[in-house]
C-alpha atoms as a PDB file:
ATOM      1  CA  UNK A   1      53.380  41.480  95.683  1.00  0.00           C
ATOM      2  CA  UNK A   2      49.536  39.631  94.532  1.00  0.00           C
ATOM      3  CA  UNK A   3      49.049  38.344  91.620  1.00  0.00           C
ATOM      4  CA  UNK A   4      47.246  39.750  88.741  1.00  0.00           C
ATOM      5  CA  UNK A   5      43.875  39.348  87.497  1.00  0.00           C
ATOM      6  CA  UNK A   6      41.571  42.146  85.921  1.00  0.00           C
ATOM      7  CA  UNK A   7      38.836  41.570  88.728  1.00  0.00           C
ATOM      8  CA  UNK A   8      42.158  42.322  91.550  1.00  0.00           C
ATOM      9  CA  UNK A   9      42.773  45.538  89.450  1.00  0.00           C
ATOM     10  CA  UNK A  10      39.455  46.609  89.580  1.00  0.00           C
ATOM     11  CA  UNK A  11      38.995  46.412  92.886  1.00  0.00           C
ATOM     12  CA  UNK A  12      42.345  48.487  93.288  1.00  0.00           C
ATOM     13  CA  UNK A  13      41.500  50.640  91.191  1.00  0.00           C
ATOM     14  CA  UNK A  14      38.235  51.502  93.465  1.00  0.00           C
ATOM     15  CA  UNK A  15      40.411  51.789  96.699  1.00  0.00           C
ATOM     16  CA  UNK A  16      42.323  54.164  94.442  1.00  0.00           C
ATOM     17  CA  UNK A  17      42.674  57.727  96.562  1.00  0.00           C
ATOM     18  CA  UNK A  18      44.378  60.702  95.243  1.00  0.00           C
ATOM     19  CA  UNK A  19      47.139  60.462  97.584  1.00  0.00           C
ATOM     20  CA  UNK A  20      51.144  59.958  96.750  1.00  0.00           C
ATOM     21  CA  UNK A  21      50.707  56.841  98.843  1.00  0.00           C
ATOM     22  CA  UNK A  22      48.116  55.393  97.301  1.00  0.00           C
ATOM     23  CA  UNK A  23      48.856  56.604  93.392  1.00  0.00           C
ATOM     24  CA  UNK A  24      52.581  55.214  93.787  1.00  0.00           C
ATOM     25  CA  UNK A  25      51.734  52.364  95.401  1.00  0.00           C
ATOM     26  CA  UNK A  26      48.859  50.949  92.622  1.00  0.00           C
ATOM     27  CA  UNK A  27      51.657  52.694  90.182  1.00  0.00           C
ATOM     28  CA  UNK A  28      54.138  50.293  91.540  1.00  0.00           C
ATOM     29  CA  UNK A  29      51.742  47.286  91.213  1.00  0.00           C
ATOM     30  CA  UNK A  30      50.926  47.620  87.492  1.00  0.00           C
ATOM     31  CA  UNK A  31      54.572  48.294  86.595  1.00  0.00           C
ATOM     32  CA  UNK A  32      55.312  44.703  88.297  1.00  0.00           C
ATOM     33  CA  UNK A  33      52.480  43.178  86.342  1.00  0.00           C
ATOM     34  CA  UNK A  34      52.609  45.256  83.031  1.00  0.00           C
ATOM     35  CA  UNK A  35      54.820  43.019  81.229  1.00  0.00           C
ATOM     36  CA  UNK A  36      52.438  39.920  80.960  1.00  0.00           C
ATOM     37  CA  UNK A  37      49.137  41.709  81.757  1.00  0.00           C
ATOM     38  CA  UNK A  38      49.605  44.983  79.496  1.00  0.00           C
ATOM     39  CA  UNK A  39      46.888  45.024  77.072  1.00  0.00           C
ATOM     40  CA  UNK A  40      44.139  43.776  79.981  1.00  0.00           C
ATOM     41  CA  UNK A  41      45.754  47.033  82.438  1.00  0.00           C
ATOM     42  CA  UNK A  42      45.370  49.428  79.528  1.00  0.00           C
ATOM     43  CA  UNK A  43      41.656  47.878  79.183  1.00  0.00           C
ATOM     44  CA  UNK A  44      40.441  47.616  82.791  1.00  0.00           C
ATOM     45  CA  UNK A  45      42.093  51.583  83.320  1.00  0.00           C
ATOM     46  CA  UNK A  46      40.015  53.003  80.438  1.00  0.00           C
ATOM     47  CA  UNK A  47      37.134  50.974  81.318  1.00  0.00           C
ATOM     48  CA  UNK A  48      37.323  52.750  84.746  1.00  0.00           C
ATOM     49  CA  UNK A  49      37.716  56.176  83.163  1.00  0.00           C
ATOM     50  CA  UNK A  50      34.404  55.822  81.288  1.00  0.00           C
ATOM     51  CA  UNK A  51      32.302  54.175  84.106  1.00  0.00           C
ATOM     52  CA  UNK A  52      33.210  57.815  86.410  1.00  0.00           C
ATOM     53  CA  UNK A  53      32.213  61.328  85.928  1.00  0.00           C
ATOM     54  CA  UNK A  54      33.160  62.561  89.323  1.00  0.00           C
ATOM     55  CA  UNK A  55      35.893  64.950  88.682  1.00  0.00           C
ATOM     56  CA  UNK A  56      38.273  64.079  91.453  1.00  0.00           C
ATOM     57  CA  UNK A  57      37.957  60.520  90.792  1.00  0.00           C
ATOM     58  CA  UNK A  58      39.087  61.255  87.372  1.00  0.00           C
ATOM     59  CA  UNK A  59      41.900  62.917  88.546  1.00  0.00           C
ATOM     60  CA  UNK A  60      43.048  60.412  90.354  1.00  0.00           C
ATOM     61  CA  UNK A  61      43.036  57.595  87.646  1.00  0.00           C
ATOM     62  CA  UNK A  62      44.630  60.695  85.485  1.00  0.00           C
ATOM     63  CA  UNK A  63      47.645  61.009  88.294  1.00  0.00           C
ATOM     64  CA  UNK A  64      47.797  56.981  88.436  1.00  0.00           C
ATOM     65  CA  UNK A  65      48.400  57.339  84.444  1.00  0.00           C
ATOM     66  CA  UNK A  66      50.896  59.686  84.607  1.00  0.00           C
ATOM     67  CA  UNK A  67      52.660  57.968  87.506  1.00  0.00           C
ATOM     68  CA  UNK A  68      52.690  54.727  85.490  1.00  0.00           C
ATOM     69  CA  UNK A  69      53.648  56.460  82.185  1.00  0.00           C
ATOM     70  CA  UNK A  70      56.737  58.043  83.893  1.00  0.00           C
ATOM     71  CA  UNK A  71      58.010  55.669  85.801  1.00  0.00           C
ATOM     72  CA  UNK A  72      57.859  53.595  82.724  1.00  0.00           C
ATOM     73  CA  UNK A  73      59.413  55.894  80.493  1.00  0.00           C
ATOM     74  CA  UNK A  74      63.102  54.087  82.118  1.00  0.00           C
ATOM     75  CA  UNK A  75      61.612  50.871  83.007  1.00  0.00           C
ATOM     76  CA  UNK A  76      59.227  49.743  80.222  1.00  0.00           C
ATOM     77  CA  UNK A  77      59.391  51.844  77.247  1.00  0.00           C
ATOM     78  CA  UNK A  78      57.028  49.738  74.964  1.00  0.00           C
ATOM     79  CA  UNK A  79      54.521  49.660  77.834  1.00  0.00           C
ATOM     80  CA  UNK A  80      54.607  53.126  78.198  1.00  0.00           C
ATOM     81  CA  UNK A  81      53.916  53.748  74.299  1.00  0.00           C
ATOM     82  CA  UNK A  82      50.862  51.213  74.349  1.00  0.00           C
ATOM     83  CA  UNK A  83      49.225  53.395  77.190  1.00  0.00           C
ATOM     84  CA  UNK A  84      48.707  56.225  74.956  1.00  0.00           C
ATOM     85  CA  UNK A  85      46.527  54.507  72.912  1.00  0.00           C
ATOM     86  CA  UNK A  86      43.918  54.819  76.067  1.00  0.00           C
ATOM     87  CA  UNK A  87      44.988  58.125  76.599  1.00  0.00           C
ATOM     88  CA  UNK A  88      42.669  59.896  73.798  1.00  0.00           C
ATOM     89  CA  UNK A  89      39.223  57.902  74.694  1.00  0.00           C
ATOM     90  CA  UNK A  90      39.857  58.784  78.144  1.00  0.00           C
ATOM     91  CA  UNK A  91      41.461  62.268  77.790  1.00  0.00           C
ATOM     92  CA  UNK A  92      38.043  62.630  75.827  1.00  0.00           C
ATOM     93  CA  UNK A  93      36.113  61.221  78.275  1.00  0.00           C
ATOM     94  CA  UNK A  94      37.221  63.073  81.152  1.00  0.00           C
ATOM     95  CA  UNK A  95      36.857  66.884  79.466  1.00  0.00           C
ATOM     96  CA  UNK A  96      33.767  66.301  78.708  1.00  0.00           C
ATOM     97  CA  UNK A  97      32.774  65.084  82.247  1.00  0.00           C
ATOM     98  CA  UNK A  98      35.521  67.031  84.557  1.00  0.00           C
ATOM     99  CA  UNK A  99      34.929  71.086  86.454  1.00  0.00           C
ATOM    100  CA  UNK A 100      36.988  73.390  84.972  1.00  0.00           C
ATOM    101  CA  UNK A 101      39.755  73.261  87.662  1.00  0.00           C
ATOM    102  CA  UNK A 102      40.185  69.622  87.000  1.00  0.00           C
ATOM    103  CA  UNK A 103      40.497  70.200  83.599  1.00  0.00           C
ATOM    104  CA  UNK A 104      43.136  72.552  84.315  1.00  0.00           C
ATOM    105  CA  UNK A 105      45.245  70.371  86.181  1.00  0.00           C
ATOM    106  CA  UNK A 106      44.847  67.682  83.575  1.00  0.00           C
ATOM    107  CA  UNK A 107      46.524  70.152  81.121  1.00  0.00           C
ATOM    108  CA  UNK A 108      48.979  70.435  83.646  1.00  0.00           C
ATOM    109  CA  UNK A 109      49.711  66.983  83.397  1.00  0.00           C
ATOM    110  CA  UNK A 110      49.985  67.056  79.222  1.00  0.00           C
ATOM    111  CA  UNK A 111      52.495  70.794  80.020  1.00  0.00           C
ATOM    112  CA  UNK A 112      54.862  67.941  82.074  1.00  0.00           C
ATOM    113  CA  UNK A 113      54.897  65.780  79.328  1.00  0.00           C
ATOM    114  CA  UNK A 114      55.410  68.136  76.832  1.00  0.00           C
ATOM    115  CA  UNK A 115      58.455  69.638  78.659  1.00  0.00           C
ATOM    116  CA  UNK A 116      59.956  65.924  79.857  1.00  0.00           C
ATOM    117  CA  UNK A 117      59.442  64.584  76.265  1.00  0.00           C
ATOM    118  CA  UNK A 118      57.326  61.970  77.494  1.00  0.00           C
ATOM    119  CA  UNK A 119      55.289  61.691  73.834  1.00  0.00           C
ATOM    120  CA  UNK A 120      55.926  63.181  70.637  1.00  0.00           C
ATOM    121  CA  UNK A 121      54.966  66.934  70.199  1.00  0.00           C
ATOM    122  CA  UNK A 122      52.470  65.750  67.255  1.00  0.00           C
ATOM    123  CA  UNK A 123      51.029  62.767  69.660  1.00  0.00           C
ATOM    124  CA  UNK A 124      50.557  65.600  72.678  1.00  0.00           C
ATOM    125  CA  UNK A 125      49.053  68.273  70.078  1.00  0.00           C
ATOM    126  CA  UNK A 126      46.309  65.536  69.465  1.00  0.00           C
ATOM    127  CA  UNK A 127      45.543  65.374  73.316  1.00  0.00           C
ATOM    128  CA  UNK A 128      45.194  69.154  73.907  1.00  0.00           C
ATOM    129  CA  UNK A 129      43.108  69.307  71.030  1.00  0.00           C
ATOM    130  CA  UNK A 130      41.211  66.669  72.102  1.00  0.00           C
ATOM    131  CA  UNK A 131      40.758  68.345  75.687  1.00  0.00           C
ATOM    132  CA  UNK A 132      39.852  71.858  73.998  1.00  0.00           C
ATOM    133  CA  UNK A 133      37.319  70.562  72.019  1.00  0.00           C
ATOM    134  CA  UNK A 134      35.642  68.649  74.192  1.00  0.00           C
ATOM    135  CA  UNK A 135      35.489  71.712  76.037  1.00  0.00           C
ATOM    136  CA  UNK A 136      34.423  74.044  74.066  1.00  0.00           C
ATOM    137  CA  UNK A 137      30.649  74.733  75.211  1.00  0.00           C
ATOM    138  CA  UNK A 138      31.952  75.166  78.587  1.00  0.00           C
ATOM    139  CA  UNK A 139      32.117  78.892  78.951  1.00  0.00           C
ATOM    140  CA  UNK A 140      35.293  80.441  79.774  1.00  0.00           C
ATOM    141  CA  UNK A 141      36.542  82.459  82.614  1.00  0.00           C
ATOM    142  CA  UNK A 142      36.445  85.840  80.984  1.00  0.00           C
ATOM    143  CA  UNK A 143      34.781  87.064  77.950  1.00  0.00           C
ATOM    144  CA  UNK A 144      34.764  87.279  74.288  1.00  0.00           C
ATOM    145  CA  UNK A 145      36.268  90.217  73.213  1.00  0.00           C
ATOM    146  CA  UNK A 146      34.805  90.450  70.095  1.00  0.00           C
ATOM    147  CA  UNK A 147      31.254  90.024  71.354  1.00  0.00           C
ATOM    148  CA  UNK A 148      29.060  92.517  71.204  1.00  0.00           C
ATOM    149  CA  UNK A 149      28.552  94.743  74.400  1.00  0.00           C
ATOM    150  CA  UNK A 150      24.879  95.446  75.143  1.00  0.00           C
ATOM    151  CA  UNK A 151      25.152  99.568  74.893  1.00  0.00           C
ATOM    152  CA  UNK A 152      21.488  99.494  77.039  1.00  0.00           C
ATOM    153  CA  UNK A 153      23.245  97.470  80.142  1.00  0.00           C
ATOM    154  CA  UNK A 154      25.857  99.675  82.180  1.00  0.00           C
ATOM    155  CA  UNK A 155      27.475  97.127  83.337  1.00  0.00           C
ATOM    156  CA  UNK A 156      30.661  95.156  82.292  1.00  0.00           C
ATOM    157  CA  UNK A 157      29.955  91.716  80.764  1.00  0.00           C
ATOM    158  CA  UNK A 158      29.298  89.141  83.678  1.00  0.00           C
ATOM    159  CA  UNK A 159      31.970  86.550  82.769  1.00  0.00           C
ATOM    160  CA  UNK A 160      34.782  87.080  85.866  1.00  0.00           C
ATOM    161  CA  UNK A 161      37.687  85.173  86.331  1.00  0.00           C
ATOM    162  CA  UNK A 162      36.792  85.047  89.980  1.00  0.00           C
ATOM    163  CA  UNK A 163      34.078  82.459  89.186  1.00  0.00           C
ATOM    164  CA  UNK A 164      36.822  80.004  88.640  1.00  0.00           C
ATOM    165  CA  UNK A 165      36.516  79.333  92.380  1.00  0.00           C
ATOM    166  CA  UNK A 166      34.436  76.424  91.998  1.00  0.00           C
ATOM    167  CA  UNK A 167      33.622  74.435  94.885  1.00  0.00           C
ATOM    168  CA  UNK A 168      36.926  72.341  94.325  1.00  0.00           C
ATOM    169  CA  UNK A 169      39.059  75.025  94.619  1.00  0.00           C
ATOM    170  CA  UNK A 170      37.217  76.173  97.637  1.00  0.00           C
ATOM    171  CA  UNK A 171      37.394  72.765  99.146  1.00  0.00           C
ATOM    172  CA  UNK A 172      41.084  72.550  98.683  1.00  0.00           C
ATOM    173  CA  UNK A 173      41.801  76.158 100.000  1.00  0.00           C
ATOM    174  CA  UNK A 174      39.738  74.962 103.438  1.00  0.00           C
ATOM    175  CA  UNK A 175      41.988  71.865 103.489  1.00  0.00           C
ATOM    176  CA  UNK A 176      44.942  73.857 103.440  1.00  0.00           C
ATOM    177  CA  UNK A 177      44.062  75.939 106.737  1.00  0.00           C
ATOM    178  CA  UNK A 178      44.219  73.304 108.304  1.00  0.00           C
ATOM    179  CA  UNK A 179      47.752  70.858 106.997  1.00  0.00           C
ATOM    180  CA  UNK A 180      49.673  68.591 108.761  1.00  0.00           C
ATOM    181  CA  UNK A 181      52.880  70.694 108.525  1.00  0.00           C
ATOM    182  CA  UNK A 182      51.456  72.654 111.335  1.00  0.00           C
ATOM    183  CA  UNK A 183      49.925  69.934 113.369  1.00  0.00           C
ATOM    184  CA  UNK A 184      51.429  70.694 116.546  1.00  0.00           C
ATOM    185  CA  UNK A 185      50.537  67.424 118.748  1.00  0.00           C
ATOM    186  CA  UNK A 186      52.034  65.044 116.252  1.00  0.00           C
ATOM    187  CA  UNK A 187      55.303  66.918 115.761  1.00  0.00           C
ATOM    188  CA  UNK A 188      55.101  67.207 119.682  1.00  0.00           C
ATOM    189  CA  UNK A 189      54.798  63.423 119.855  1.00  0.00           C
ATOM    190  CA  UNK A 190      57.238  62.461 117.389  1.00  0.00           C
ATOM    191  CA  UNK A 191      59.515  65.406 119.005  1.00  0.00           C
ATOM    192  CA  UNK A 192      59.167  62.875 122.363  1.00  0.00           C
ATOM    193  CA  UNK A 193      60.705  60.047 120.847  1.00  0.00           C
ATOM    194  CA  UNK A 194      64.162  58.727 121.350  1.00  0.00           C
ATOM    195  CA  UNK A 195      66.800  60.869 119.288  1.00  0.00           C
ATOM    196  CA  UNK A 196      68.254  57.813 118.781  1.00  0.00           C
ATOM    197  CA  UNK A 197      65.406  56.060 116.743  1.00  0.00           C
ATOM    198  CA  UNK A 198      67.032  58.374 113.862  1.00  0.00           C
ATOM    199  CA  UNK A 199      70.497  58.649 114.768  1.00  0.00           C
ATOM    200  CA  UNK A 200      72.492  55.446 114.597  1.00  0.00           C
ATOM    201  CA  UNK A 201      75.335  57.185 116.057  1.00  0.00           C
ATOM    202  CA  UNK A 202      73.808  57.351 119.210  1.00  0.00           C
ATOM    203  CA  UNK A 203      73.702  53.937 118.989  1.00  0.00           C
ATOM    204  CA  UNK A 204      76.620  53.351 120.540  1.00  0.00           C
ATOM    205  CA  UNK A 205      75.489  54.720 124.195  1.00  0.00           C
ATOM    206  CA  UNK A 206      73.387  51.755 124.494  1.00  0.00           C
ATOM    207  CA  UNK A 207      74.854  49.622 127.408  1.00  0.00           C
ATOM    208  CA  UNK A 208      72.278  46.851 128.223  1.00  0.00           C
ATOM    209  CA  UNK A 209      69.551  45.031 126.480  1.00  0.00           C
ATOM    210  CA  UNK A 210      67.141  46.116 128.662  1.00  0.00           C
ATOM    211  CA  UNK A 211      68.264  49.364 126.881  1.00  0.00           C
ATOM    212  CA  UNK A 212      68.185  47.977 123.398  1.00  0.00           C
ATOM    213  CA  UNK A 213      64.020  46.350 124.239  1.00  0.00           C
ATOM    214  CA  UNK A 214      63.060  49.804 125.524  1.00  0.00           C
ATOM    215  CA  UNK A 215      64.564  51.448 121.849  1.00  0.00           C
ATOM    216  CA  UNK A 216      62.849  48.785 120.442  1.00  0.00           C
ATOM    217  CA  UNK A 217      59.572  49.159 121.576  1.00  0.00           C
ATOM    218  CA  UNK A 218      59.777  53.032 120.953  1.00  0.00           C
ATOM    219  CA  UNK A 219      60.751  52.453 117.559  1.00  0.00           C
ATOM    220  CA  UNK A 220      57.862  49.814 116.553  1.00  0.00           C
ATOM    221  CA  UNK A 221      55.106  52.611 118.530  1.00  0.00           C
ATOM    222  CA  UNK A 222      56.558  55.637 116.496  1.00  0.00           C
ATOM    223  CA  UNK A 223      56.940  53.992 112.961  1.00  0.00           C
ATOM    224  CA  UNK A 224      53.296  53.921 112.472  1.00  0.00           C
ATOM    225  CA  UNK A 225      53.077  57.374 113.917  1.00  0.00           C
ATOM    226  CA  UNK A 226      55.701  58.603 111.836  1.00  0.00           C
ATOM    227  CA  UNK A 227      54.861  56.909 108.745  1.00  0.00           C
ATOM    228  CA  UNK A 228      51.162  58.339 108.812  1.00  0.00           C
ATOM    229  CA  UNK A 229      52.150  62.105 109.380  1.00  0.00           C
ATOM    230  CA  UNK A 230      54.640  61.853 106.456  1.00  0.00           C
ATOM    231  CA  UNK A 231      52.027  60.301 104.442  1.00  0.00           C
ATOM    232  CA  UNK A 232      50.234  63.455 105.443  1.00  0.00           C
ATOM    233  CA  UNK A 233      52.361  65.549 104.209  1.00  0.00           C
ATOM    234  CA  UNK A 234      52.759  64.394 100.660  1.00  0.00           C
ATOM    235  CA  UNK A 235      49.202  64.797 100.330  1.00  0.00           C
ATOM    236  CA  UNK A 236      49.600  68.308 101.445  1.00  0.00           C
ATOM    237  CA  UNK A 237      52.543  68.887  99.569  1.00  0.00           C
ATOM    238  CA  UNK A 238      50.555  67.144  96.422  1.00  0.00           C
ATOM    239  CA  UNK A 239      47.666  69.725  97.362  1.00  0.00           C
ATOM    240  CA  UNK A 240      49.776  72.905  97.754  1.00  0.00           C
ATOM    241  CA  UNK A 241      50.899  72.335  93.974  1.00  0.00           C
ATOM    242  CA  UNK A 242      47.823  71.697  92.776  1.00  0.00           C
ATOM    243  CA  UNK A 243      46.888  75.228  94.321  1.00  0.00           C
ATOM    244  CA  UNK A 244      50.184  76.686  92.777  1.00  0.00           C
ATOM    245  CA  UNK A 245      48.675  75.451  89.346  1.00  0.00           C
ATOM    246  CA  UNK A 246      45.359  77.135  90.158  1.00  0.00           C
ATOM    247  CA  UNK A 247      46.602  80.236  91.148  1.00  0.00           C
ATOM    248  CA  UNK A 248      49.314  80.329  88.381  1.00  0.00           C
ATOM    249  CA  UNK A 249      46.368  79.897  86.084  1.00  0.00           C
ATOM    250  CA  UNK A 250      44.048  82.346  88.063  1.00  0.00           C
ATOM    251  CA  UNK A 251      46.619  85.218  87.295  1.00  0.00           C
ATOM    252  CA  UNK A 252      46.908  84.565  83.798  1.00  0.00           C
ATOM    253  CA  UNK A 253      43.077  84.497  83.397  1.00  0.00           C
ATOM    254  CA  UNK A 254      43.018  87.975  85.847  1.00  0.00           C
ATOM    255  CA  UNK A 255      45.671  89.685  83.719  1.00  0.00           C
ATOM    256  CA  UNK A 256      43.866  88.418  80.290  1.00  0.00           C
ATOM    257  CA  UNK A 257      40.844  89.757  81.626  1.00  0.00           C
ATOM    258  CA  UNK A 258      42.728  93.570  82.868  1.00  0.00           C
ATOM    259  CA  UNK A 259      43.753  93.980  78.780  1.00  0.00           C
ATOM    260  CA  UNK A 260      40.418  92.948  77.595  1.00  0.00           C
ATOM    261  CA  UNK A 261      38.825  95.714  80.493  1.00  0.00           C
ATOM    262  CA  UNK A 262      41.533  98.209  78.907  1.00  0.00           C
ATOM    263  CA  UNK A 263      40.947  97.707  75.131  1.00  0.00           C
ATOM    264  CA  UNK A 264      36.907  98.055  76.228  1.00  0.00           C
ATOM    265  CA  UNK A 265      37.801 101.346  78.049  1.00  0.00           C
ATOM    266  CA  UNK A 266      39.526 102.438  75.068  1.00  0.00           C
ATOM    267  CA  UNK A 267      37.196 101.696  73.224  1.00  0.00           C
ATOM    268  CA  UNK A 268      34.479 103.507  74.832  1.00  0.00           C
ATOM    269  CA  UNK A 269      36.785 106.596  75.047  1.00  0.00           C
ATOM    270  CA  UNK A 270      36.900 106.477  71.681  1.00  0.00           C
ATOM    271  CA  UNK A 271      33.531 105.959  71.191  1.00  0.00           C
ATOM    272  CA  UNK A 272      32.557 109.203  73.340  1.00  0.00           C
ATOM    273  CA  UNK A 273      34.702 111.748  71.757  1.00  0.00           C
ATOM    274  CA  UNK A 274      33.251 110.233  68.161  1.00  0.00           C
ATOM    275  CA  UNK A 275      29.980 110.998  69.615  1.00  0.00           C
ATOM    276  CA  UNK A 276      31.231 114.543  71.512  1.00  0.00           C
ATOM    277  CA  UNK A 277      32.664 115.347  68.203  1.00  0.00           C
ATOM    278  CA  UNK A 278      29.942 114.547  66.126  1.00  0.00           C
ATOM    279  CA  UNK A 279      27.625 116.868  68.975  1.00  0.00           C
ATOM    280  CA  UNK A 280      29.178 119.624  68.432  1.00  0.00           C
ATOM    281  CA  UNK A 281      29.413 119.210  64.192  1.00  0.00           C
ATOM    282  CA  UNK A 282      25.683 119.274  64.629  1.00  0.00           C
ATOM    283  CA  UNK A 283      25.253 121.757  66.949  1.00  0.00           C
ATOM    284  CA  UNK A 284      27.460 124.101  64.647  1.00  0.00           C
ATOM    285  CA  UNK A 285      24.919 122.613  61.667  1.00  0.00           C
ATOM    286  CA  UNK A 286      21.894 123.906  63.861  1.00  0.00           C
ATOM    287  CA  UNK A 287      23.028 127.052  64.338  1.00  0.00           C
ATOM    288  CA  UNK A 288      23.909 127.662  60.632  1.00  0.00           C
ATOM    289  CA  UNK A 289      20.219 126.944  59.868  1.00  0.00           C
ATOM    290  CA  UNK A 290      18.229 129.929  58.342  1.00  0.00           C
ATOM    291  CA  UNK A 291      16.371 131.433  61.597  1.00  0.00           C
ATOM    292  CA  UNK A 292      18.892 131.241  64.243  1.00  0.00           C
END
């Protein structure tokens, strides 16, 4: 494994993709270097946090943090304590500057922590909050319902959960019509290769070593092959749960926003038979008027 310097980390921390592959492999990295190098990873990770505002490459440094933080939970407790002192400049940082979906899958990542007792309760409650009130002026998916409703307008107020589908979500919904689980050609040409590249116990039919050269050669041509499709699929599997998330948090939002619809009806309801009542009170006063 290379050696550490902050300039090395930068420049992984640019090649940084948010892939399994790539997250656990930089993950791996600074868990090898953390124990001499911990205070300049902490500062060269937020110091790539602030110098981004592109939402998916926040996400990624986010899911490289979390990777890290996890994996050191077992392995390097007090290294995993010291990285949440970055974690409320950045968290910060990246509400202010992330869409709403990514923002949503960075609460995500707090909900995991929360449940695995990664941090304290107190020490998460200060992240969320942080998160919420850095995004606060971004307006949310339904609306208020104690704002006032225009009685002029005969329409509903505009706010819809269904403009959550930002371009993100769109882009990762297109991604998904197309995923490697149902790539036919490459299961077909893995499907081709010698049953016995993953069976050992068909090992012992081999005979000759022209035999054993010809396994060989199959097995150095489909490790690439294989180890690129699988790296495939984590990256769909990574982007099917992200889309879980979304649409977990897409049918709260649509369900918040069916009561809010209801209480409105209601209210309206109520509103017309106060004014059907109060019609006929002074249609009854009209008529008792001297002259009729």
């Amino acid at each position: 494994m290379s050696g550490f310097s902050e300039t090395i980390m930068r420049e992984r921390l640019m090649r940084l993709t948010n892939t399994t592959h790539s997250i656990q492999t930089l993950s791996m990295w600074i868990l090898h270097h953390q124990k001499k190098n911990a205070d300049a990873i902490l500062d060269t990770w937020l110091k790539e946090v602030r110098s981004n505002t592109d939402s998916e490459r926040l996400l990624s440094l986010m899911n490289l943090a979390n990777d890290v933080i996890q994996n050191a939970r077992k392995k390097a407790p007090p290294f995993m304590n010291a990285f949440y002192e970055v974690l409320q400049p950045a968290v910060v940082h990246i509400s202010k500057n992330a869409d709403q979906f990514h923002r949503q899958l960075l609460e995500r990542i707090l909900s995991v922590w929360r449940e695995r007792a990664i941090y304290s309760a107190e020490n998460l409650d200060l992240l969320v909050n942080c998160l919420q009130e850095a995004s606060i002026s971004t307006p949310n998916l339904i609306s208020d319902p104690e704002s006032p409703i225009r009685t002029d307008s005969p329409l509903l107020p505009s706010h819809s959960p269904s403009r959550s589908l930002d371009n993100s979500k769109i882009n990762l919904l297109r991604r998904l019509e197309d995923p490697a689980s149902a790539d036919v050609k490459i299961r077909q040409i893995i499907a081709a290769y010698p049953e016995a590249i993953a069976n050992p116990l068909l090992l012992k039919e081999i005979k000759t070593s022209e035999e054993v050269a010809a396994l060989m050669a199959k097995t150095v041509e489909a490790v690439p092959v294989v180890d690129a499709y699988c790296t495939r699929l984590q990256d769909e599997l990574k982007e099917r749960q992200n889309l879980q998330y979304l649409m977990a948090d897409y049918i709260k939002a649509l369900d918040q926003a069916n009561e809010r619809n209801k209480a409105l009806l209601d209210s309206v309801k109520k509103g017309i038979s106060r004014l059907d009542a109060e019609k006929k009170e002074l249609a009854k006063h009209i008529d008792s008027l001297p002259g009729n």
